[in-house]
Protein backbone atom coordinates (compact mmCIF):
# COMPACT_ATOMS: atom_id res chain seq x y z
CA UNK A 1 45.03 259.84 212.82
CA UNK A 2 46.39 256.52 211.96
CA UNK A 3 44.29 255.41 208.59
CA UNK A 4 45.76 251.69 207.60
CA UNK A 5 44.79 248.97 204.98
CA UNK A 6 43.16 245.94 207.37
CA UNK A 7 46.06 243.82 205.58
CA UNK A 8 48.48 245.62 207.45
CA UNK A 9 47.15 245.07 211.07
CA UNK A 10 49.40 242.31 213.47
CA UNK A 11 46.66 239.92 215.43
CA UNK A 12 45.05 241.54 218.55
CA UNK A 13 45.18 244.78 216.26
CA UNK A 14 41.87 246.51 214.88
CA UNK A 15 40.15 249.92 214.16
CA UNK A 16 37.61 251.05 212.53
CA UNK A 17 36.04 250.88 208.79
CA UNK A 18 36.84 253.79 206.61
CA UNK A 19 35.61 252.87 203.55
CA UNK A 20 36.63 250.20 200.73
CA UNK A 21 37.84 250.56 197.43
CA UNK A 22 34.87 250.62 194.57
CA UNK A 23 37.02 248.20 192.42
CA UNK A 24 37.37 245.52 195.55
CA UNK A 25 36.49 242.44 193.78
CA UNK A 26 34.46 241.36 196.92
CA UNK A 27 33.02 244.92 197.46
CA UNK A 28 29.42 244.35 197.51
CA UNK A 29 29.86 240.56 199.17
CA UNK A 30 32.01 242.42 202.12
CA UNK A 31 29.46 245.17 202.65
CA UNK A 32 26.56 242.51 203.06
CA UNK A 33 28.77 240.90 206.03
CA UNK A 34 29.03 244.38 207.74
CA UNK A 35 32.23 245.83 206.23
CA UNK A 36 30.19 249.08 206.40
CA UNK A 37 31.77 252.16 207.85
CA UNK A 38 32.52 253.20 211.40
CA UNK A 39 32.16 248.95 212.42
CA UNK A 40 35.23 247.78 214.31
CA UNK A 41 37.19 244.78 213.41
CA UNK A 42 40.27 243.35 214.39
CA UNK A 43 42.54 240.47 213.51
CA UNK A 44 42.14 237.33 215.60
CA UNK A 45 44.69 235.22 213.98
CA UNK A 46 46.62 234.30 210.93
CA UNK A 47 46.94 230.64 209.45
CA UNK A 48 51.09 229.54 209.65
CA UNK A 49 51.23 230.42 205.94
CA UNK A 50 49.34 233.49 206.25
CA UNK A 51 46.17 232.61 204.85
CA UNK A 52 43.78 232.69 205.39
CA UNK A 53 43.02 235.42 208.28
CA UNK A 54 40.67 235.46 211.17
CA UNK A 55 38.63 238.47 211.79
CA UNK A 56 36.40 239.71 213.99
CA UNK A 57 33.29 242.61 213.34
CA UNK A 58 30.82 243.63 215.32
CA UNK A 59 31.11 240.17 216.95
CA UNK A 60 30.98 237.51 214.34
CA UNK A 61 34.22 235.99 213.17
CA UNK A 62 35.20 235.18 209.96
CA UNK A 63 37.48 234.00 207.90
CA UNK A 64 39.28 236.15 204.17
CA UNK A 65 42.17 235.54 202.08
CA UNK A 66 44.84 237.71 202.85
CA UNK A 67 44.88 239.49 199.61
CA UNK A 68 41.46 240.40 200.12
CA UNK A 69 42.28 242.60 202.70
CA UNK A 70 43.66 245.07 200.77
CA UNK A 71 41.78 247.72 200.20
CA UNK A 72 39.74 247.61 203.47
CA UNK A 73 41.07 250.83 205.25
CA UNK A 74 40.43 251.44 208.93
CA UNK A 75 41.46 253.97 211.99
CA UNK A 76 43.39 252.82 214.76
């Protein structure tokens, strides 16, 4: 199986939730907006710069700093 960090996903790419790290600073925020396991989410777009990024779960998009993506892993 391909297991990825979401940071590492291209736009039009998405999977779904594996877990997240214990230490992610936005852990508990992130699992409130239904970063909970087995939800699929994808990358809609990225700003020029790269940040911040669009995603999509379950069917609400939203909007995260790049660097908070780390640590969000998901299957292909």
């Amino acid at each position: 199986m391909d297991d990825l960090a979401l940071d590492s996903l291209k736009p039009g790419e998405g999977g779904y939730i594996l877990s997240l790290d214990r230490t992610h600073p936005l852990r508990r925020r992130l699992l409130e907006l239904g970063f909970v396991r087995g939800a699929r989410v994808s990358i809609v777009r990225r700003a020029p710069m790269g940040d911040p990024v669009e995603l999509r779960i379950n069917g609400t998009d939203l909007a995260l700093r790049a660097s908070d993506l780390g640590g969000i892993w998901v299957r292909l």
